[in-house]
Protein backbone atom coordinates (compact mmCIF):
# COMPACT_ATOMS: atom_id res chain seq x y z
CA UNK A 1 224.55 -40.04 172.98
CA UNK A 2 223.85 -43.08 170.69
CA UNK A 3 220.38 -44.04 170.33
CA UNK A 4 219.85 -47.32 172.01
CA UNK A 5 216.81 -49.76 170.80
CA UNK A 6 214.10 -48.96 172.98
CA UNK A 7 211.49 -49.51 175.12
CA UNK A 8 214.35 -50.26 177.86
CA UNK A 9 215.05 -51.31 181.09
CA UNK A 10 216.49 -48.12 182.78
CA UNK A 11 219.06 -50.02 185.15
CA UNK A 12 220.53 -52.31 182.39
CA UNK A 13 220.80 -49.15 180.45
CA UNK A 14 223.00 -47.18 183.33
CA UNK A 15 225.08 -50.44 184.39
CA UNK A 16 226.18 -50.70 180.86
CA UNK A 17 226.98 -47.42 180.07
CA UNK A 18 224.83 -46.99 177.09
CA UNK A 19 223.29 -43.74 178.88
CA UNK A 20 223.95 -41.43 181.66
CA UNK A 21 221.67 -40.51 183.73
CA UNK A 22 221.25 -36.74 183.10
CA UNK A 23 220.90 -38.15 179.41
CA UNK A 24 218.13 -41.06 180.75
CA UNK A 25 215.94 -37.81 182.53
CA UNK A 26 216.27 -35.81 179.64
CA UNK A 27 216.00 -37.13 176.16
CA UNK A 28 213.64 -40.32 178.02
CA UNK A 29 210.44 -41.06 180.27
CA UNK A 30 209.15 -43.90 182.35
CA UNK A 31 206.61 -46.17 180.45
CA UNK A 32 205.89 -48.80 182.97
CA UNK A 33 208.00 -48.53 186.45
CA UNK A 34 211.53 -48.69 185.26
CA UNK A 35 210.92 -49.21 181.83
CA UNK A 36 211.78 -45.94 179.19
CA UNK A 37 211.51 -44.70 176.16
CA UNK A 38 212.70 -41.83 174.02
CA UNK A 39 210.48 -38.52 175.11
CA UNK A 40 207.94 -38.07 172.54
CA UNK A 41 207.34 -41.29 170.70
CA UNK A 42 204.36 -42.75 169.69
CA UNK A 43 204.36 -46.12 171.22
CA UNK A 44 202.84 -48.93 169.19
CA UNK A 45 200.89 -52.41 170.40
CA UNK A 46 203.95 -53.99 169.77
CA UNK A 47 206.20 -51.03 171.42
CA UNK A 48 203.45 -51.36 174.73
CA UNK A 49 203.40 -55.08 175.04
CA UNK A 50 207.34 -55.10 174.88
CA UNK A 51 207.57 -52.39 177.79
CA UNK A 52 205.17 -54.30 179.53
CA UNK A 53 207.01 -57.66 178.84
CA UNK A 54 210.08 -55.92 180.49
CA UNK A 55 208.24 -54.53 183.02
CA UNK A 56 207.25 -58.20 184.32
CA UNK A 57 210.98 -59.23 184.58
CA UNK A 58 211.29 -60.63 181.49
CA UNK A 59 208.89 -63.22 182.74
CA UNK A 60 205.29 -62.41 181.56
CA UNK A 61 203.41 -63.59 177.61
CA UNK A 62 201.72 -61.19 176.04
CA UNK A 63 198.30 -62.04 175.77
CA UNK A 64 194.49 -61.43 174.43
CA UNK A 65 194.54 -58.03 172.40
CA UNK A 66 198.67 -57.38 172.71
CA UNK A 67 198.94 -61.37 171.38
CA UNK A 68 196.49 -60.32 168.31
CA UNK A 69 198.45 -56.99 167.61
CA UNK A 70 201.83 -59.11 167.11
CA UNK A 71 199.96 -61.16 164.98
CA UNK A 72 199.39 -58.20 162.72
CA UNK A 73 195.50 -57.87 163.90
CA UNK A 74 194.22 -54.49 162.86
CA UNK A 75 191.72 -51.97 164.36
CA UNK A 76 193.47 -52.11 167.92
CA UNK A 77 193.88 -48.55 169.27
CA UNK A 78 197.45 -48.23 170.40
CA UNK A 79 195.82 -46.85 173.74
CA UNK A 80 194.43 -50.07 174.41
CA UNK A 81 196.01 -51.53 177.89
CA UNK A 82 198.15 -54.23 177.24
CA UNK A 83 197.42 -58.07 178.21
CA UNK A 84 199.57 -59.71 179.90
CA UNK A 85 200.15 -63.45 181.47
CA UNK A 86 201.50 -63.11 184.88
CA UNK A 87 202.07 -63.88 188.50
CA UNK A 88 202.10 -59.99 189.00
CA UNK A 89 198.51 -58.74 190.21
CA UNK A 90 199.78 -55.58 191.07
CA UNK A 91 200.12 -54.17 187.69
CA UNK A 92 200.80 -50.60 186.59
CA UNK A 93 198.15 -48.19 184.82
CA UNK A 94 197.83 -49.55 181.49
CA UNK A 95 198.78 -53.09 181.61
CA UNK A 96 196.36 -55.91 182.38
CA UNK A 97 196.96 -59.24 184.35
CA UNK A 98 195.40 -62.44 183.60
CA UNK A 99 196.45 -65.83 186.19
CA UNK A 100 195.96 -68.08 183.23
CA UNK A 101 197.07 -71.55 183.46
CA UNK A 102 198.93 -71.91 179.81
CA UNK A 103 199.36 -75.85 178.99
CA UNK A 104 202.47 -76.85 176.68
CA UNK A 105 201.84 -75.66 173.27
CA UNK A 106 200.30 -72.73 173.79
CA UNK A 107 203.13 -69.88 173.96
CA UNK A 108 205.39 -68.84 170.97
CA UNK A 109 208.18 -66.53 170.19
CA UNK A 110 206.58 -63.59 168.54
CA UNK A 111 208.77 -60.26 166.99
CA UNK A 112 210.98 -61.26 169.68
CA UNK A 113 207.87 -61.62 172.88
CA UNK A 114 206.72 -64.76 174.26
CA UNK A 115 202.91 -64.66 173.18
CA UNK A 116 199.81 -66.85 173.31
CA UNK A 117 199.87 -68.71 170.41
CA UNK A 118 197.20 -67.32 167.12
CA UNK A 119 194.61 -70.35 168.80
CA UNK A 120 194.85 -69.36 172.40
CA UNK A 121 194.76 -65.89 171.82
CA UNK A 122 191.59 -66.30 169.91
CA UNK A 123 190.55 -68.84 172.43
CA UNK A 124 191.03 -65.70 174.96
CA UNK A 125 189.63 -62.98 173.10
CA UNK A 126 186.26 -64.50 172.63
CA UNK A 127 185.30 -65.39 176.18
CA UNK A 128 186.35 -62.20 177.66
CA UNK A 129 184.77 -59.05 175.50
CA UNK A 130 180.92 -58.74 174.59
CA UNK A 131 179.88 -60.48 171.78
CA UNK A 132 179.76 -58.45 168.71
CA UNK A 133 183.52 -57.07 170.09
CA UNK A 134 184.94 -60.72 170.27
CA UNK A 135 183.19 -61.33 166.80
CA UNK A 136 185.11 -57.72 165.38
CA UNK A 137 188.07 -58.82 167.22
CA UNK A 138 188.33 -62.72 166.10
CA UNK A 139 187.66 -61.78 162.13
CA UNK A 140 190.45 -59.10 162.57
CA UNK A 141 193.00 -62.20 163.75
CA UNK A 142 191.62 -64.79 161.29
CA UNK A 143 191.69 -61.97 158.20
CA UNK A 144 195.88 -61.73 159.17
CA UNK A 145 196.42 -65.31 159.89
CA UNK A 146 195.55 -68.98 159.16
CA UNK A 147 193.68 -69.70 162.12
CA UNK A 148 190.43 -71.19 162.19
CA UNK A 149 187.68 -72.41 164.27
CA UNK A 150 188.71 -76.17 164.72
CA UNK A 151 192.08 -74.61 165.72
CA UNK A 152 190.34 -72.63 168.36
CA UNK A 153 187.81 -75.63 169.48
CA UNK A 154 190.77 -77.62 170.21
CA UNK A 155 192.24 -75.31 172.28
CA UNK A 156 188.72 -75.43 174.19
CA UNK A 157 188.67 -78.91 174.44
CA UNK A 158 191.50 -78.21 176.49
CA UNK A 159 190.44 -76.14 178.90
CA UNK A 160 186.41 -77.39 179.90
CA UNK A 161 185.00 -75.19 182.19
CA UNK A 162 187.36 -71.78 181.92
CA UNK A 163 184.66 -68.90 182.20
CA UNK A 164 183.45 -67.31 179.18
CA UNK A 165 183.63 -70.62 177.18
CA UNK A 166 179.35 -70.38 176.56
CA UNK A 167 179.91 -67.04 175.24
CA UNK A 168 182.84 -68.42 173.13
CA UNK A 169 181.02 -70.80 171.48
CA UNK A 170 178.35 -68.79 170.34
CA UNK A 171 181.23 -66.19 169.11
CA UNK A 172 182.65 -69.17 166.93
CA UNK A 173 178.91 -69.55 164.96
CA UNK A 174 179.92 -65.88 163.40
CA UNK A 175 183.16 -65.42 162.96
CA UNK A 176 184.77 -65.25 159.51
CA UNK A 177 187.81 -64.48 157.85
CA UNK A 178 187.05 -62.54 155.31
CA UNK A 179 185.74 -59.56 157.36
CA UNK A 180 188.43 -56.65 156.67
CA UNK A 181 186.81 -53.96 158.89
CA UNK A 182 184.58 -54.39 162.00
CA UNK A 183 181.78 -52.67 160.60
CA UNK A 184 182.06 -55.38 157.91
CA UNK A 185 182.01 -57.67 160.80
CA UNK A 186 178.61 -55.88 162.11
CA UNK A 187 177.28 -56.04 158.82
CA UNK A 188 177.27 -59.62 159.00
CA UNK A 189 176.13 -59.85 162.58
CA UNK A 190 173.53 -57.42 162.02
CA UNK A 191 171.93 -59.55 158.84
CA UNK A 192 173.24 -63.44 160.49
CA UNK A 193 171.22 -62.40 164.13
CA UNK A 194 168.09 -61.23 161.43
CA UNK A 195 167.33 -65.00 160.30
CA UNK A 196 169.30 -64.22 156.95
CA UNK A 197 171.27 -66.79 155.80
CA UNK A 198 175.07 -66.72 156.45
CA UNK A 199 176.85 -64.41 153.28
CA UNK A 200 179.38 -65.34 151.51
CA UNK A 201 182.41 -63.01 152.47
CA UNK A 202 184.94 -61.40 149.91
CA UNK A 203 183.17 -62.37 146.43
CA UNK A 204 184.41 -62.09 143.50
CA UNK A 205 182.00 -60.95 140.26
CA UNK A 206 183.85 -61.86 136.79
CA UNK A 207 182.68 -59.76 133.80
CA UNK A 208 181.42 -61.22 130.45
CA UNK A 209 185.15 -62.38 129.72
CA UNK A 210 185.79 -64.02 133.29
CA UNK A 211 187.78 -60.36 134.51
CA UNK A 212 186.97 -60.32 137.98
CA UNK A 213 185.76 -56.60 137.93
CA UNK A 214 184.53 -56.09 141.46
CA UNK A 215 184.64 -57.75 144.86
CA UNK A 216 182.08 -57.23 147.02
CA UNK A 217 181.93 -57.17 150.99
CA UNK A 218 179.44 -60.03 151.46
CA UNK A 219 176.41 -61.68 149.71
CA UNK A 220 174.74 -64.58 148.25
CA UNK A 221 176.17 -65.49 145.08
CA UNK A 222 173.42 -67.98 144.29
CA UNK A 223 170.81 -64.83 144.22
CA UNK A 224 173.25 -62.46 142.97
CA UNK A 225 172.19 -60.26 146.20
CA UNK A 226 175.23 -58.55 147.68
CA UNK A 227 175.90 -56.26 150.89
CA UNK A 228 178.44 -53.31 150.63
CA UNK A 229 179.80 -51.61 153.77
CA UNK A 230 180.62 -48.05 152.44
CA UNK A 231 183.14 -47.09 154.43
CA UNK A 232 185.02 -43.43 155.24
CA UNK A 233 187.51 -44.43 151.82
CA UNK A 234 184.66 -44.61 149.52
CA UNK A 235 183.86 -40.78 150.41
CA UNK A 236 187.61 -39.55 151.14
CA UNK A 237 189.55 -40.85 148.19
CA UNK A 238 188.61 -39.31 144.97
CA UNK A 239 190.23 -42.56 143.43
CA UNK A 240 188.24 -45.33 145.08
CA UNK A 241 185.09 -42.82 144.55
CA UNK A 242 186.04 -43.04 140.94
CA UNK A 243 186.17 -47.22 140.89
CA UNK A 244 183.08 -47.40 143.37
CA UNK A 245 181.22 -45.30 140.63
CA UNK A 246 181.94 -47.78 137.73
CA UNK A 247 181.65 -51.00 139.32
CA UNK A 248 178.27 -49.56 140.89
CA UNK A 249 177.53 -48.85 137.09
CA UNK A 250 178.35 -52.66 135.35
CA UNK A 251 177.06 -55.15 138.36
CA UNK A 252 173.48 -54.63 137.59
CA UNK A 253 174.56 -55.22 133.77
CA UNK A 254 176.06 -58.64 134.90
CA UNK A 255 172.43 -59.59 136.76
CA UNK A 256 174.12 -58.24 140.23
CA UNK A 257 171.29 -56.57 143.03
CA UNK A 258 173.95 -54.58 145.62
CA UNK A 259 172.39 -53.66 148.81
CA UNK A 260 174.74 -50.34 150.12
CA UNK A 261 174.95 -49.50 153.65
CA UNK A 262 176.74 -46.99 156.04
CA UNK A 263 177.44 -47.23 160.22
CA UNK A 264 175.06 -44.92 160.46
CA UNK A 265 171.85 -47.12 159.24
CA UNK A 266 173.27 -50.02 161.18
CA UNK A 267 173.49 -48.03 164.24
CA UNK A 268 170.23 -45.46 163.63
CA UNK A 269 168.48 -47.41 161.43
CA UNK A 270 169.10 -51.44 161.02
CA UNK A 271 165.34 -52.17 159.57
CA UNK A 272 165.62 -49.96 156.39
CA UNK A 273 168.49 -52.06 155.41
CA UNK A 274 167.45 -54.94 156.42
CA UNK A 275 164.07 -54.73 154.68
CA UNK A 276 166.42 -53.79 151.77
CA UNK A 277 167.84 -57.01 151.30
CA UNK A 278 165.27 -59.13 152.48
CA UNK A 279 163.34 -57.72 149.62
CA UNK A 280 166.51 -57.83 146.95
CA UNK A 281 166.66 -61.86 148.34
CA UNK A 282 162.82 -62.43 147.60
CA UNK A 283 162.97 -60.85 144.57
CA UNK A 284 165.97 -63.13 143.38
CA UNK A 285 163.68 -66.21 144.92
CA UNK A 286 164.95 -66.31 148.08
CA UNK A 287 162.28 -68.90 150.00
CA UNK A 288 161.97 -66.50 153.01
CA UNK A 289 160.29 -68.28 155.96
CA UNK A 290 158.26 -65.46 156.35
């Protein structure tokens, strides 16, 4: 039997020969209804949206969290249904239907799938999940591509009075590209919805001779007050733990005040860090309104 690129249809792959069917019930199982896939394999976004894509007729765009996946987007659990724009409402388990209207422009060829274009999927993505989710989930599309939030206002222009669009806009005031986790992404929620002002994301702290020696998560630059998210890496790999130590070690020496702070305090305990900063900020003369 030679291996044939998969998912596939299971009829086109019996018409033309390319399996028989003994070999189709054996080495293969249903994905969607008619749709296969070697026995075994750990299907990816990308593999799911295709077999979904298929499953439609050929005739569906990948959409919302499947669009952001073929982007590149990370953090989406390959378990995650897959979003599809479609006629279909009948759908089978695992695959999601949305009767979008799509206007010219707003589809492109992506790894081979039609797919809401970076915009519209972002557009998508932020008036249908909860807030702090569409937040996580925006950053995670804007950190992989070049889209940005005129780019998704003008696909809003374009579509007045869809649902969600309130929430949307709201989602827009916090999103940021330089979030590469969504617990960074909390982070910043967490200190944004706290009357801090807006961090700087991704900055970059030069030594005495102008080496940039560390690059922290978020902060304010002009207080030389920064946020680090410390992360399952900084405990589980001896090497980062080493770098994390030193850099730790000089940013005090170069007038830096880093803030540290784990899931666990945002989710158990949000004030301790949060008075943590607010008094690094005032200390650094930070003209609190408080």
């Amino acid at each position: 039997m030679q291996p044939i690129p998969w998912p596939f249809l299971a009829n086109e792959a019996l018409a033309d020969g390319a399996l028989a069917f003994r070999e189709l019930r054996r080495f293969h199982e249903a994905v969607n209804p008619g749709v296969w896939a070697p026995r075994g394999v750990d299907l990816t976004p990308a593999d799911r949206a295709r077999a979904a894509w298929l499953w439609s007729g050929r005739d569906a765009v990948v959409a919302g969290l499947s669009a952001s996946a073929l982007y590149g987007a990370k953090w989406i659990d390959p378990a995650t249904p897959v979003e599809l724009v479609h006629t279909n409402r009948r759908p089978p388990r695992g695959v999601i239907v949305h009767t979008d209207r799509l206007l010219p422009g707003e589809t492109q060829l992506v790894l081979g799938l039609p797919a809401t274009t970076v915009a519209r999927t972002a557009f998508d993505i932020g008036r249908r999940h909860h807030f702090i989710a569409a937040v996580q989930r925006i950053d995670a599309l804007m950190n992989t591509t070049d889209v940005n939030v005129e780019d998704v206002q003008a696909v809003m222009l374009r579509h007045r009075g869809s649902r969600g669009i309130t929430r949307l806009r709201k989602v827009l005031e916090y999103v940021d590209s330089g979030s590469e986790s969504p617990y960074e992404s909390l982070t910043r929620i967490t200190l944004i919805s706290n009357g801090f002002p807006r961090p700087q994301t991704q900055i970059r702290v030069p030594d005495e001779d102008g080496f940039v020696m560390a690059r922290l998560d978020m902060g304010w630059p002009e207080w030389r007050v920064g946020v680090e998210f410390d992360g399952a890496q900084h405990w589980t790999d001896p090497a980062q733990r080493t770098r994390d130590v030193e850099r730790y070690a000089r940013l005090p020496e170069l007038g830096w005040h880093v803030v540290r702070v784990t899931g666990s305090m945002l989710h158990n305990n949000p004030r301790a860090f949060l008075g943590r900063v607010g008094a690094a900020l005032t200390a650094r003369g930070w003209p609190c309104a408080a």
